[in-house]
Protein backbone atom coordinates (compact mmCIF):
# COMPACT_ATOMS: atom_id res chain seq x y z
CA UNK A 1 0.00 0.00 0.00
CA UNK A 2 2.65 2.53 1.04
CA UNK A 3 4.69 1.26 -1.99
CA UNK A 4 2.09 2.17 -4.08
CA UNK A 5 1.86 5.71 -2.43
CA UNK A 6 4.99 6.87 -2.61
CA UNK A 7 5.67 5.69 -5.90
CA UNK A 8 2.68 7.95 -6.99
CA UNK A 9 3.93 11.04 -5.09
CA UNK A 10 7.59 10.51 -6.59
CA UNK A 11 5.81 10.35 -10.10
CA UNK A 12 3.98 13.63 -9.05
CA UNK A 13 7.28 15.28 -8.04
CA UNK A 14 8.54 14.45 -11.51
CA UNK A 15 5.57 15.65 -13.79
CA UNK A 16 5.52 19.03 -11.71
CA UNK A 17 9.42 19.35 -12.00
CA UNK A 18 8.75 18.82 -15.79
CA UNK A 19 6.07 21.37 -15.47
CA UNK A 20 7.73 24.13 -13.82
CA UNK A 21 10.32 24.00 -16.26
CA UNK A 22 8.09 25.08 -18.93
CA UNK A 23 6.34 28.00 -17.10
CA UNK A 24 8.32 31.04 -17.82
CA UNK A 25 7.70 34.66 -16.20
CA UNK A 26 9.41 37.83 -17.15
CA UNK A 27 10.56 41.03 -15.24
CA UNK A 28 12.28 44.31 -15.94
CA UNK A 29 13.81 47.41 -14.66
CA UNK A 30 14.84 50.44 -16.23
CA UNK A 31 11.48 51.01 -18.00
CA UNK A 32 12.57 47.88 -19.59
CA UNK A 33 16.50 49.06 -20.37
CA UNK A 34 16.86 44.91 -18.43
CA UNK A 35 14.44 41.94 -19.19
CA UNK A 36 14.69 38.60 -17.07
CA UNK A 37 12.73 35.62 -18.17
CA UNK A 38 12.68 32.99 -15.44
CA UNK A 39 11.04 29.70 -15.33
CA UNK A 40 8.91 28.30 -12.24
CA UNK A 41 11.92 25.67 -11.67
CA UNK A 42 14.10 29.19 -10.43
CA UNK A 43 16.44 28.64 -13.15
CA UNK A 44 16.98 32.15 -14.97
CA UNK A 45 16.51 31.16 -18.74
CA UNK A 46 17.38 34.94 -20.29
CA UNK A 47 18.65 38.28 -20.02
CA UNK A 48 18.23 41.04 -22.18
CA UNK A 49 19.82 44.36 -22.25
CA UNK A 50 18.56 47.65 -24.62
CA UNK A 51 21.83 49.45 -24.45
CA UNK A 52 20.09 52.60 -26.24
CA UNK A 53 17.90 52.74 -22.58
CA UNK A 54 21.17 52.77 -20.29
CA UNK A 55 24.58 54.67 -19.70
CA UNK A 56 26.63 51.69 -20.02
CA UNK A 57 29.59 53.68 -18.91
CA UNK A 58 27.84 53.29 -15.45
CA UNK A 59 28.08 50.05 -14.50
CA UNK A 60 26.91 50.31 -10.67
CA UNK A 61 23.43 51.32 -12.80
CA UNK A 62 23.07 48.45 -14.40
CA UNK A 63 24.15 46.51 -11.83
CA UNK A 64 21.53 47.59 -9.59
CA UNK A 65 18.57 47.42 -12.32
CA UNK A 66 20.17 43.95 -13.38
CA UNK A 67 19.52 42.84 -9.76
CA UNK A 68 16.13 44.44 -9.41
CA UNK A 69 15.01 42.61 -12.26
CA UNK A 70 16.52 39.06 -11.51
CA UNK A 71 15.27 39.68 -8.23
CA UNK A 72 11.54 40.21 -9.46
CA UNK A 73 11.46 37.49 -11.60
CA UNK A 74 12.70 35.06 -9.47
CA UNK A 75 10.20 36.07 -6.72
CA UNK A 76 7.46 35.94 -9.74
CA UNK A 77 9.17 32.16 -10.36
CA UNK A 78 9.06 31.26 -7.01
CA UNK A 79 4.62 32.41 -6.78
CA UNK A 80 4.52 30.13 -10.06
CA UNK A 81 5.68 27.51 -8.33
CA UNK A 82 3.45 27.72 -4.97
CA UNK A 83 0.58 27.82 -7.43
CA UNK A 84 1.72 24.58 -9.36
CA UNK A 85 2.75 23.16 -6.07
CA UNK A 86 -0.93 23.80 -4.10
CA UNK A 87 -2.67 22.50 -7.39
CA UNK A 88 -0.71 18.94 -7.16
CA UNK A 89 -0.89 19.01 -3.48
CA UNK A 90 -4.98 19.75 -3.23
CA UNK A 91 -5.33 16.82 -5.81
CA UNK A 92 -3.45 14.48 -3.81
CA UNK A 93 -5.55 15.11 -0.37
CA UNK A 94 -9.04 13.40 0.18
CA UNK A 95 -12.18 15.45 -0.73
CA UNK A 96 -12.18 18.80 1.24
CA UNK A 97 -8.52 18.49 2.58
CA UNK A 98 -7.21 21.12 0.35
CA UNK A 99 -8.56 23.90 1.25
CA UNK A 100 -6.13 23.67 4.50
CA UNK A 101 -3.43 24.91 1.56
CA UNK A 102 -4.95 28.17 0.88
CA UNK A 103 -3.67 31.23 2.99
């Protein structure tokens, strides 16, 4: 019986794993002079930088919007995931049981 469990809830760990790797959220600072694209697995899959919206010649600036915005999306990534994570979660409790998940 407990075989049987766990062996479903590893299989469940996998498929949202696969899952999170495919949701993707975006961020930016610098009215959008830095774009982050993260995906729900907190792995940060892009950055992109409009030169023509920064002074490049100050890098402490674009430093500090390069963290804002990896900073953001991660945070976004990491909601993503919570949401992904409650939804597996409230279909693996009996009838009712889930709503002990929400805030």
């Amino acid at each position: 019986m407990f075989d049987n469990l766990f062996g479903n809830l590893q299989k469940q760990q996998e498929e949202l794993q696969q899952k999170l790797a495919e949701i993707f959220v975006e961020s930016e600072s610098g009215d959008g002079a830095i774009t982050v694209t993260a995906g729900a697995d907190l792995h940060i899959e892009n950055i992109k930088i409009d030169a023509s919206k920064l002074d490049l010649a100050d890098l402490e600036q674009v430093e500090d919007l390069l963290v804002v915005a990896l900073n953001r999306a991660l945070e976004l990534a990491r909601q993503k995931a919570a949401i992904e994570t409650n939804k597996l979660l409230e279909g693996l409790l009996p009838g009712g049981m889930g709503n002990f998940l929400k805030p």
